[in-house]
N, C-alpha and C. Protein backbone atom coordinates (compact mmCIF):
# COMPACT_ATOMS: atom_id res chain seq x y z
N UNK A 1 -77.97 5.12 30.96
CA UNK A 1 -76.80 5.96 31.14
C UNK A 1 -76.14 5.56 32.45
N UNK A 2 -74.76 5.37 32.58
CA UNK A 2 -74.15 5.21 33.33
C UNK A 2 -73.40 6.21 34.51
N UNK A 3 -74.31 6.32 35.50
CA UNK A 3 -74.15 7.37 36.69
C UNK A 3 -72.12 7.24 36.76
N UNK A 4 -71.56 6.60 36.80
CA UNK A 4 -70.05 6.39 36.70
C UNK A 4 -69.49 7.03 35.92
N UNK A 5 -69.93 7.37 34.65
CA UNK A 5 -69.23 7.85 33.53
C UNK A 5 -69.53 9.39 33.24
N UNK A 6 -70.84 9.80 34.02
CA UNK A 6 -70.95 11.43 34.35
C UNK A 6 -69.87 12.03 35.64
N UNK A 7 -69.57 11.05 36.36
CA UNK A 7 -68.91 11.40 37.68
C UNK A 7 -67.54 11.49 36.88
N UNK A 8 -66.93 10.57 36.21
CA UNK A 8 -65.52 10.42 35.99
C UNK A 8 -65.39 11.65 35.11
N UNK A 9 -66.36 12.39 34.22
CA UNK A 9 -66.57 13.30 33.24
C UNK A 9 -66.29 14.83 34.24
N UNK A 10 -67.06 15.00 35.20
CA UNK A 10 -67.08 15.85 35.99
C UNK A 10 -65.59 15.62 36.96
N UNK A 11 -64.88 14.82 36.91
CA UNK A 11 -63.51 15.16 38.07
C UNK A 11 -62.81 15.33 36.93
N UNK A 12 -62.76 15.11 35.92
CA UNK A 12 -61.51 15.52 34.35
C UNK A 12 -61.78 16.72 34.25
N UNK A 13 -63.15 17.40 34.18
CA UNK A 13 -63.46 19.01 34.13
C UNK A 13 -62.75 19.47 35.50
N UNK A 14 -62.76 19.31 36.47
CA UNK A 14 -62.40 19.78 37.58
C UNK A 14 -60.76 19.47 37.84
N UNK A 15 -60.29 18.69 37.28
CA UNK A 15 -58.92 18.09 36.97
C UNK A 15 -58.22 19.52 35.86
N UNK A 16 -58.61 19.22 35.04
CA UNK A 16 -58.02 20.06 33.86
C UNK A 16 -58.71 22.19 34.15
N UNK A 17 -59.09 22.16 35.33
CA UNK A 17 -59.57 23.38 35.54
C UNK A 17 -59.12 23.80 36.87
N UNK A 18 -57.61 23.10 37.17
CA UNK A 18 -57.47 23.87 38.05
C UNK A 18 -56.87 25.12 38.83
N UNK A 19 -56.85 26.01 37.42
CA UNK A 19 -56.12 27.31 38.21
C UNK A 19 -58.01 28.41 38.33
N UNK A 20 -58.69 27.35 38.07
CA UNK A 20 -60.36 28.03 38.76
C UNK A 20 -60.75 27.44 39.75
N UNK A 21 -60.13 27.38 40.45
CA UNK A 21 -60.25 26.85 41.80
C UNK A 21 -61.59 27.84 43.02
N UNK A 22 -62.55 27.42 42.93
CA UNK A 22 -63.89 27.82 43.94
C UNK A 22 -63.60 28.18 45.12
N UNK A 23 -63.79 29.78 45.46
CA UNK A 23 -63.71 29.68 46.73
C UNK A 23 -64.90 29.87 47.59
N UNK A 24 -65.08 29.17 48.41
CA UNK A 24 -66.70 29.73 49.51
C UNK A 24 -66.56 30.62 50.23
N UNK A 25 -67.12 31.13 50.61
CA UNK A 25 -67.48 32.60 51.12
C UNK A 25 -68.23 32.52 52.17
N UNK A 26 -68.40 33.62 53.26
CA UNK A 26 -68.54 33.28 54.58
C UNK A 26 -69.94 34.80 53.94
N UNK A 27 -71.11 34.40 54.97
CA UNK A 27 -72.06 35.18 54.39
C UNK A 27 -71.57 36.66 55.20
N UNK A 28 -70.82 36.92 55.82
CA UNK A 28 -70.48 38.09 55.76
C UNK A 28 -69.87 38.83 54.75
N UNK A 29 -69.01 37.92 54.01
CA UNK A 29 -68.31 38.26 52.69
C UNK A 29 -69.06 38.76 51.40
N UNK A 30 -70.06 38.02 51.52
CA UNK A 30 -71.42 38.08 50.47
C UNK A 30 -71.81 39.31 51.11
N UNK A 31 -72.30 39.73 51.89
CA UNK A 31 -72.99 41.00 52.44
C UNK A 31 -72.15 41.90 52.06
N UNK A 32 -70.45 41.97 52.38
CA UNK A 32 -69.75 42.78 51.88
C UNK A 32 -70.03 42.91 50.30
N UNK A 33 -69.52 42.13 50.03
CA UNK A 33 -69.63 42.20 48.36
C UNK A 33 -70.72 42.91 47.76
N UNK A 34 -72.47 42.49 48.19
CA UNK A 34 -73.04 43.61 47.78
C UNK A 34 -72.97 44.62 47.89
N UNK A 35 -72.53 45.29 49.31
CA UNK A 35 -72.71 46.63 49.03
C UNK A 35 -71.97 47.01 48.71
N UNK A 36 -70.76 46.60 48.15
CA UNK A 36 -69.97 46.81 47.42
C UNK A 36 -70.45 47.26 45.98
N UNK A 37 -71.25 46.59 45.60
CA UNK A 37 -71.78 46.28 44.20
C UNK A 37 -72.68 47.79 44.20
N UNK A 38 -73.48 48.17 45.32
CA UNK A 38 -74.56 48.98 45.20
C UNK A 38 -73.95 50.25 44.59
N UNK A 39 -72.44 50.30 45.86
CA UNK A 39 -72.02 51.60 45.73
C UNK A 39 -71.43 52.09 44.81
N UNK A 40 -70.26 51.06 44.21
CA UNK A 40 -70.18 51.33 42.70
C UNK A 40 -70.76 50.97 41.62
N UNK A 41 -71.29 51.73 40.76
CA UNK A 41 -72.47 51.34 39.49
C UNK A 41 -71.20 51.06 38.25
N UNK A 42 -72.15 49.88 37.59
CA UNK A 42 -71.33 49.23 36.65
C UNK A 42 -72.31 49.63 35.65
N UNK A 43 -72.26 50.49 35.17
CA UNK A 43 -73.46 50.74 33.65
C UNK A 43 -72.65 49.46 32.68
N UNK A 44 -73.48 49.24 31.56
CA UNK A 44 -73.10 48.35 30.60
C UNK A 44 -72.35 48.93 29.41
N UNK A 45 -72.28 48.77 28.21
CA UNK A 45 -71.87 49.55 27.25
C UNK A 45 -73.19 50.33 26.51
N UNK A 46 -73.77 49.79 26.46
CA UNK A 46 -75.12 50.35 25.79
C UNK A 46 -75.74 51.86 26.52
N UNK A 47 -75.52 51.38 28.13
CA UNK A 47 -76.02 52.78 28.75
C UNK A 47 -74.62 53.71 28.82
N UNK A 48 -73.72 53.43 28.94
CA UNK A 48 -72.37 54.24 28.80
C UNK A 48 -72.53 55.18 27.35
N UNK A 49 -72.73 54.49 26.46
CA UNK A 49 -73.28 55.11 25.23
C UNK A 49 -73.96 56.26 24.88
N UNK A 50 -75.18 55.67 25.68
CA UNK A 50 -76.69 56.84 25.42
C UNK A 50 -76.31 58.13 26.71
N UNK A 51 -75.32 57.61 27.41
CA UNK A 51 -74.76 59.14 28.28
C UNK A 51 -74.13 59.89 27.76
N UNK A 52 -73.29 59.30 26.88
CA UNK A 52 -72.85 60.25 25.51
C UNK A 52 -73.85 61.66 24.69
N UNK A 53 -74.71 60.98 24.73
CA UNK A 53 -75.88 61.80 24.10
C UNK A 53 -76.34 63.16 24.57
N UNK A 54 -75.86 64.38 24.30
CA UNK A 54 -76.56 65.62 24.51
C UNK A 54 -77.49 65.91 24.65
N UNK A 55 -78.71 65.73 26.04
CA UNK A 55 -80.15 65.96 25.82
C UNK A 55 -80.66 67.37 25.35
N UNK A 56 -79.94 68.51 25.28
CA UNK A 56 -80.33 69.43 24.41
C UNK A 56 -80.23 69.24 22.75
N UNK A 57 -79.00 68.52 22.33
CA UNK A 57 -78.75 68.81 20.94
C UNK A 57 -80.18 68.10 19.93
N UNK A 58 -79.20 68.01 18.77
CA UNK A 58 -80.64 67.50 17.83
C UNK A 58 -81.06 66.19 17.42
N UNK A 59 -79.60 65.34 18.00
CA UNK A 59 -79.46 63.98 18.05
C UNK A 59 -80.13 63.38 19.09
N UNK A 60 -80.82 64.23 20.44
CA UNK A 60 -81.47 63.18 21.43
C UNK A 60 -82.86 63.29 20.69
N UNK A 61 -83.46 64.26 19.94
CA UNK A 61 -84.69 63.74 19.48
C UNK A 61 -84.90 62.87 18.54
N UNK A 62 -84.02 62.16 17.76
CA UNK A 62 -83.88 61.17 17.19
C UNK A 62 -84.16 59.99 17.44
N UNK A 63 -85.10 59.24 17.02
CA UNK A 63 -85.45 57.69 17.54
C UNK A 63 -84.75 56.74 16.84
N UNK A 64 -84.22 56.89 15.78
CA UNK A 64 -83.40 55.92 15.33
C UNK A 64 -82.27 56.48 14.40
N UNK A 65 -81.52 55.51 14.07
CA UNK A 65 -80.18 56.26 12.73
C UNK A 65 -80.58 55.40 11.88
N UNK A 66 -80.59 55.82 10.61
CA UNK A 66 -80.80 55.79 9.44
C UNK A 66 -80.52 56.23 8.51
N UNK A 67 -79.43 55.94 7.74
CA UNK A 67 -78.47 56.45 6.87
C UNK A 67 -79.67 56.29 5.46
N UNK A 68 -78.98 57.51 4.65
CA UNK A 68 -79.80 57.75 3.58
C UNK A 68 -79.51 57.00 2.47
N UNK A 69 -80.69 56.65 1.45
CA UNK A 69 -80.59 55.30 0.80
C UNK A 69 -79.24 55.97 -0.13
N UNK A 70 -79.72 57.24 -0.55
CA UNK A 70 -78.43 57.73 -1.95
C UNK A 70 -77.25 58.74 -1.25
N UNK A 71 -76.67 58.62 -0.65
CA UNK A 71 -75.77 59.40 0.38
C UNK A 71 -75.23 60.82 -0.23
N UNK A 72 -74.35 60.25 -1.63
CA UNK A 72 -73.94 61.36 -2.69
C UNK A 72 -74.87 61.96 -3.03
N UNK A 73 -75.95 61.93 -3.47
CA UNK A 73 -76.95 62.87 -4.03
C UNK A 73 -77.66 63.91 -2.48
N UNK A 74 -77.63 63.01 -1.73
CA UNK A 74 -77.92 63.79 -0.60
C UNK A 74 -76.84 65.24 0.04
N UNK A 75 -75.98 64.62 -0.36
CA UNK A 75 -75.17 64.94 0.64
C UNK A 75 -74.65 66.51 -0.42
N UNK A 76 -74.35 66.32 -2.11
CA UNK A 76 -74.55 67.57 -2.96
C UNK A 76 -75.79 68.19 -3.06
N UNK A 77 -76.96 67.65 -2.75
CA UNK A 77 -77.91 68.55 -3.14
C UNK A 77 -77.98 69.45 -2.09
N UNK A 78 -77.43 68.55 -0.39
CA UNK A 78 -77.68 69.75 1.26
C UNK A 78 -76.71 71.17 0.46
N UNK A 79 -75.10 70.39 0.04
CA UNK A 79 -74.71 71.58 -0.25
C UNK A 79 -74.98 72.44 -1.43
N UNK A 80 -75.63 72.10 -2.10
CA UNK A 80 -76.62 73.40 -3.23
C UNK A 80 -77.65 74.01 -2.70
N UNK A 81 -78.33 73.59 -1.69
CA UNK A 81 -79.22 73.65 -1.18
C UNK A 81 -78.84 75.01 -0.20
N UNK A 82 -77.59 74.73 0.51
CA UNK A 82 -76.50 75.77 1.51
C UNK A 82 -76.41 76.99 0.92
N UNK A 83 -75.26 76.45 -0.61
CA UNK A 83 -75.16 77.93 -1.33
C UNK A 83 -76.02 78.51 -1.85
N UNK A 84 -77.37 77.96 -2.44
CA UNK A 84 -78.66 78.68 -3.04
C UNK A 84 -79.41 79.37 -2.49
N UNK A 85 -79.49 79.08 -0.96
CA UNK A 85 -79.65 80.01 0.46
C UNK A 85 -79.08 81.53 0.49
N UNK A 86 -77.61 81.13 0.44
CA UNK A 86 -76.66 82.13 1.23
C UNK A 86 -76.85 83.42 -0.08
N UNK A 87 -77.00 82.47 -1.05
CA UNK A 87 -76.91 83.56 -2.71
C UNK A 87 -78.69 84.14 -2.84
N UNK A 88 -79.26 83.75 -1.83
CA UNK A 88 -80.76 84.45 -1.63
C UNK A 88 -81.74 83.74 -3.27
N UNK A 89 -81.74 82.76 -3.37
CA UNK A 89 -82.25 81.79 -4.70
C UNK A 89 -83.24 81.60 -4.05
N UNK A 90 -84.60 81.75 -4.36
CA UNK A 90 -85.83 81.26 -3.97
C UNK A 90 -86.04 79.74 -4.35
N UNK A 91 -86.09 78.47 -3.31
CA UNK A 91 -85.98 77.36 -4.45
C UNK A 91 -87.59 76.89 -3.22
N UNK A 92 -87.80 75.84 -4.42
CA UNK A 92 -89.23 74.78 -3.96
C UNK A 92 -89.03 73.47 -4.17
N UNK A 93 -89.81 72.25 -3.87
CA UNK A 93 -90.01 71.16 -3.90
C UNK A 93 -89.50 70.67 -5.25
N UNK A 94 -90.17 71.67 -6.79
CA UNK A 94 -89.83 70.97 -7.70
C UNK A 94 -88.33 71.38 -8.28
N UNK A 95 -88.00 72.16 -7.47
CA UNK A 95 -86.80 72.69 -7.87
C UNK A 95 -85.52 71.99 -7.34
N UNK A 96 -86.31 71.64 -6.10
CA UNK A 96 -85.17 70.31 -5.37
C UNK A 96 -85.54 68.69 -6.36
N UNK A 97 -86.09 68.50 -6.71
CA UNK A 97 -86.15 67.66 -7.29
C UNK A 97 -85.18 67.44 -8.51
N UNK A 98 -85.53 68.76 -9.10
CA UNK A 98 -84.57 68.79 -10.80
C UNK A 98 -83.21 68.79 -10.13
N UNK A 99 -83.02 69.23 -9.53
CA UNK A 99 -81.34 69.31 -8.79
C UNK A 99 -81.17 67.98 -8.07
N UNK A 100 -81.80 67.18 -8.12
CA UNK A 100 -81.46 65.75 -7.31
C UNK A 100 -81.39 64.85 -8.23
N UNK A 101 -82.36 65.12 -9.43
CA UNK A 101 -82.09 64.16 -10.59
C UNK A 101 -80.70 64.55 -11.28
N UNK A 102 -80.18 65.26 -11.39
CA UNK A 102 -79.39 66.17 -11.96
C UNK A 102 -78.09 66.06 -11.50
N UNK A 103 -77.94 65.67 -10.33
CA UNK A 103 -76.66 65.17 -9.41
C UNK A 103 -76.69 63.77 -9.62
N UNK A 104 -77.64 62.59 -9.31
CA UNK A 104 -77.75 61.40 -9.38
C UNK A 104 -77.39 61.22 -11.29
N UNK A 105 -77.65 61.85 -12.16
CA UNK A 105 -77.31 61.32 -13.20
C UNK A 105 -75.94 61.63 -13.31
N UNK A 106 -75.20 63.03 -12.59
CA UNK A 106 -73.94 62.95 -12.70
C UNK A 106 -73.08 61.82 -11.77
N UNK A 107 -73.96 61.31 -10.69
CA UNK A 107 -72.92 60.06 -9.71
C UNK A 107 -73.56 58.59 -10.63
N UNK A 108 -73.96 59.11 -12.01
CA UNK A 108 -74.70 57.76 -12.48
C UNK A 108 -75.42 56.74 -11.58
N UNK A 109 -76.17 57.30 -11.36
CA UNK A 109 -76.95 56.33 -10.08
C UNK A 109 -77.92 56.37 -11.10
N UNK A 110 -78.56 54.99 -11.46
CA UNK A 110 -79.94 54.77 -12.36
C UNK A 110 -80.95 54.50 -11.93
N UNK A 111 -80.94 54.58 -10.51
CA UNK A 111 -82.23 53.92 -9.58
C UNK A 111 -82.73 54.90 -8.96
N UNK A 112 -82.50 55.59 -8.96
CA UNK A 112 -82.63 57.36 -7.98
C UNK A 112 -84.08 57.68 -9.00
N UNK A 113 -85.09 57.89 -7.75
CA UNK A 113 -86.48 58.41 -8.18
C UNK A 113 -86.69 59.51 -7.25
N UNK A 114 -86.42 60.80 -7.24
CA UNK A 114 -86.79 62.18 -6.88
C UNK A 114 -88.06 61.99 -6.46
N UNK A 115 -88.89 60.97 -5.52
CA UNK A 115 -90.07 60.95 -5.29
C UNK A 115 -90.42 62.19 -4.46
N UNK A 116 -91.76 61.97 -4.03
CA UNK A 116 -92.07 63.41 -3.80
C UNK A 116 -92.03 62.98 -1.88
N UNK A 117 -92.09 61.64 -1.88
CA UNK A 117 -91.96 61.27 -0.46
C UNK A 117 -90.16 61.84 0.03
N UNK A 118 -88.98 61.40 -1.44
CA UNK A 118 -87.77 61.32 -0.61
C UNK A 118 -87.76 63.05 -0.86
N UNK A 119 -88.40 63.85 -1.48
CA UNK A 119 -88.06 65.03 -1.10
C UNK A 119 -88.52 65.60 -0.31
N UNK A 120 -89.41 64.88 0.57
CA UNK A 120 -90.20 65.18 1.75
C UNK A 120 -89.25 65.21 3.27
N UNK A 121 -88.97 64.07 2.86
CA UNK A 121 -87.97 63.41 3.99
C UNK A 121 -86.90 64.12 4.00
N UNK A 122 -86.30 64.67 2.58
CA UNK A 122 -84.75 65.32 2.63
C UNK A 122 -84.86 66.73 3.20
N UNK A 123 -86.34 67.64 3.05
CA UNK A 123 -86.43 68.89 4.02
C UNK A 123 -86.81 68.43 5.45
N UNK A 124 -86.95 67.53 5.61
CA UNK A 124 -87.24 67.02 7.12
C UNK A 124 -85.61 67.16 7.65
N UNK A 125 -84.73 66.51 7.15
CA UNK A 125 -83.48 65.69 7.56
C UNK A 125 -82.62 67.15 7.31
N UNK A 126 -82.70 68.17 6.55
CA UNK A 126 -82.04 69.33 6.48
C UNK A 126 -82.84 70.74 7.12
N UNK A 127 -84.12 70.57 7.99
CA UNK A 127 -84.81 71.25 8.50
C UNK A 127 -85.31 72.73 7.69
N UNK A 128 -85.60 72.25 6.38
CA UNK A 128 -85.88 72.84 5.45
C UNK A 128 -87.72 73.31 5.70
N UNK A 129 -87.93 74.68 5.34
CA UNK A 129 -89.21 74.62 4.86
C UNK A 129 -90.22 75.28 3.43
N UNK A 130 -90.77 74.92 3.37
CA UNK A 130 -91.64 75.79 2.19
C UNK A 130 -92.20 76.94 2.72
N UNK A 131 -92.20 78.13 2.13
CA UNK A 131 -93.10 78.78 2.43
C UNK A 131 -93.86 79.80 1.19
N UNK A 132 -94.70 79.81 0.72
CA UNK A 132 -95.66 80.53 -0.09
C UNK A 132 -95.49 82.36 -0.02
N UNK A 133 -95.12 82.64 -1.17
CA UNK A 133 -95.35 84.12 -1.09
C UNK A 133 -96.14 84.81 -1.38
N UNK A 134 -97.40 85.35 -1.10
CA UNK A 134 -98.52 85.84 -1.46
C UNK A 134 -98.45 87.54 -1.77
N UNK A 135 -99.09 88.04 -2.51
CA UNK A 135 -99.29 89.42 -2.80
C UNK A 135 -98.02 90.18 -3.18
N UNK A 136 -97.76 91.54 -2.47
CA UNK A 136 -97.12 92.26 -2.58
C UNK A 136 -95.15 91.32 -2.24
N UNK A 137 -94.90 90.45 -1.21
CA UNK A 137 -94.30 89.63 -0.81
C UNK A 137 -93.56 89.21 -2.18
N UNK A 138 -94.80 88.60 -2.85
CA UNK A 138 -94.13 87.58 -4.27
C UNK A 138 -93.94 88.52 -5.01
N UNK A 139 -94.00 89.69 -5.71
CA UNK A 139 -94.18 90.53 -6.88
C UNK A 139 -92.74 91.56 -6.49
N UNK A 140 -92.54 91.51 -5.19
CA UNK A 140 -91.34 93.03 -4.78
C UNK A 140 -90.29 92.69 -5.03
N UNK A 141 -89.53 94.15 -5.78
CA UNK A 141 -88.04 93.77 -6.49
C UNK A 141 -87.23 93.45 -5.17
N UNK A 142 -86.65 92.30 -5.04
CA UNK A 142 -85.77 92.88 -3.77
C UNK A 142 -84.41 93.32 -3.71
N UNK A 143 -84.06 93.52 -4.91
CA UNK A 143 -82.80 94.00 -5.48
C UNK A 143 -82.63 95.67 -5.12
N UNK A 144 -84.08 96.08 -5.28
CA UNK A 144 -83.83 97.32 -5.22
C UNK A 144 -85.01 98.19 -4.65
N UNK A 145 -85.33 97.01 -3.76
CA UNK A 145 -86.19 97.28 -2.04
C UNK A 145 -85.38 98.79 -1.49
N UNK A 146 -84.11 99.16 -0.78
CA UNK A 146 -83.75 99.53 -0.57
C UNK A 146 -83.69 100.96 -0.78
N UNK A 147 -83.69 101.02 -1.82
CA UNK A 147 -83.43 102.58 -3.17
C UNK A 147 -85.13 102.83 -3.22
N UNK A 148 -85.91 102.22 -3.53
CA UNK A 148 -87.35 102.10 -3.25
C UNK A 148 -87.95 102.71 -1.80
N UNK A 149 -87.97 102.15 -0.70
CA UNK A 149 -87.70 103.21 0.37
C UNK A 149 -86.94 104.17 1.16
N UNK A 150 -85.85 104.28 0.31
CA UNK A 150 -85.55 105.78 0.05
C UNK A 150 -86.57 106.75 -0.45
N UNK A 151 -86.78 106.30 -1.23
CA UNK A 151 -86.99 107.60 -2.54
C UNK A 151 -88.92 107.84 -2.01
N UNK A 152 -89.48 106.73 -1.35
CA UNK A 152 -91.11 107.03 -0.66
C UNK A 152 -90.46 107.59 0.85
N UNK A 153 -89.64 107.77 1.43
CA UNK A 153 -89.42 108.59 2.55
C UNK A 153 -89.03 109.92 2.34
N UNK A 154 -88.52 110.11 0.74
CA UNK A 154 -87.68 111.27 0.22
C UNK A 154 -89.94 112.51 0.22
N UNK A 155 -90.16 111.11 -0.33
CA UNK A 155 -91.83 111.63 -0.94
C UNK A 155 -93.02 112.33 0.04
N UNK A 156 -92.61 111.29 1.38
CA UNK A 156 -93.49 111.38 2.53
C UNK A 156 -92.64 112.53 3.63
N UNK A 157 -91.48 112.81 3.28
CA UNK A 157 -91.37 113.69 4.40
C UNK A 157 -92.17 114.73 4.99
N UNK A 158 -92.52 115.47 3.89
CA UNK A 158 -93.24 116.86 4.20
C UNK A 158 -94.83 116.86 4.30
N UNK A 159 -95.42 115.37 4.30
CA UNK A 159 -96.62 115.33 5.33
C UNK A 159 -96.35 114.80 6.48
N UNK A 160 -97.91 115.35 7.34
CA UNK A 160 -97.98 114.35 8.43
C UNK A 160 -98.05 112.77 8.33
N UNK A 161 -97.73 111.76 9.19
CA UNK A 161 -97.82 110.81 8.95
C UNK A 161 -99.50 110.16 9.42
N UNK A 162 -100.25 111.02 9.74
CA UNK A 162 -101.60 110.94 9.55
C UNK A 162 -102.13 111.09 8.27
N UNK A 163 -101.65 111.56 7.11
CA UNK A 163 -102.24 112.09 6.53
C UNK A 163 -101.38 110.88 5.11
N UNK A 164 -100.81 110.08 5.58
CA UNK A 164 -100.28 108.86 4.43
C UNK A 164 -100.80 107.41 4.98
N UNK A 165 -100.93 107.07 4.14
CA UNK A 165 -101.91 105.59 3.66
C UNK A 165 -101.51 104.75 3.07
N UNK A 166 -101.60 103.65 2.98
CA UNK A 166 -101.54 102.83 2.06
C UNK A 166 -102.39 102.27 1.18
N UNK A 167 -102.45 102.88 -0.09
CA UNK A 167 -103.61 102.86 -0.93
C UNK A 167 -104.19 101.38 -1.50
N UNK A 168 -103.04 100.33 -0.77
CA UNK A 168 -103.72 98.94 -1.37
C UNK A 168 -104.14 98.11 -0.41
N UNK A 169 -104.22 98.84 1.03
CA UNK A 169 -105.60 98.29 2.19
C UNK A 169 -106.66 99.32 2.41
N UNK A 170 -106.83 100.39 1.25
CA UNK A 170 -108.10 100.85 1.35
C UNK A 170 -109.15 100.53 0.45
């Protein structure tokens, strides 16, 4: 290789580059300049970003984003899921299921498997829970809870309340 032909290579770069013209700097200038640098912080875009982030809300406990594989089926079943709530509908696991197959065959989606993992994940992601009703809990009208203790306060007035029980914890 010809030491001549790297040199002549390097003054054409320096030729054709000259509105970048180098300037040197006196090491006081450099000293300036850092603390220049210290005092104003240059975050990047990435940390500008994550300052965005609400450390109370529900998005800083989040470790990653991850959009859901079937979006439409997700996204009608949260809202059946909303109104079946508000309308006091007792629903469960398999009940979210039939309602997920049931939407996916109406967005014709043919790949949609109601597994028992993605209905796991979908009360995770809508902070959904199960809960079991045992005894008296599962069996009570609740339609007409109300009119019901009426009519045992109408019964119990005129004893002491020493003297009433509940005959199905004795």
């Amino acid at each position: 290789m010809d030491l001549g032909s790297n040199r002549k290579k390097n003054e054409d770069r320096l030729i054709s580059d000259e509105t970048k013209k180098r300037v040197v700097l006196t090491h006081a200038q450099k000293h300036q300049l850092c603390l220049d640098y210290k005092q104003i912080p240059r975050p990047t875009q990435e940390e500008l970003a994550w300052l965005l982030v609400d450390p109370d809300s529900e998005e800083a406990n989040k470790q990653r984003e991850r959009p859901p594989c079937f979006p439409q089926v997700e996204e009608a079943l949260a809202l059946w899921v909303t109104n079946a709530l508000s309308a006091e509908i007792v629903i469960n696991g398999d009940i979210l299921r039939e309602k997920a197959k049931i939407f996916a065959r109406g967005f014709e989606i043919d790949n949609f498997v109601a597994s028992t993992g993605w209905i796991d994940k979908f009360k995770q992601r809508h902070h959904l829970k199960e809960y079991v009703k045992w005894g008296e809990a599962k069996s009570a009208p609740l339609e007409t809870l109300e009119e019901e203790r009426r009519k045992l306060r109408e019964i119990i007035k005129n004893y002491d309340l020493n003297d009433v029980f509940n005959c199905d914890e004795t």
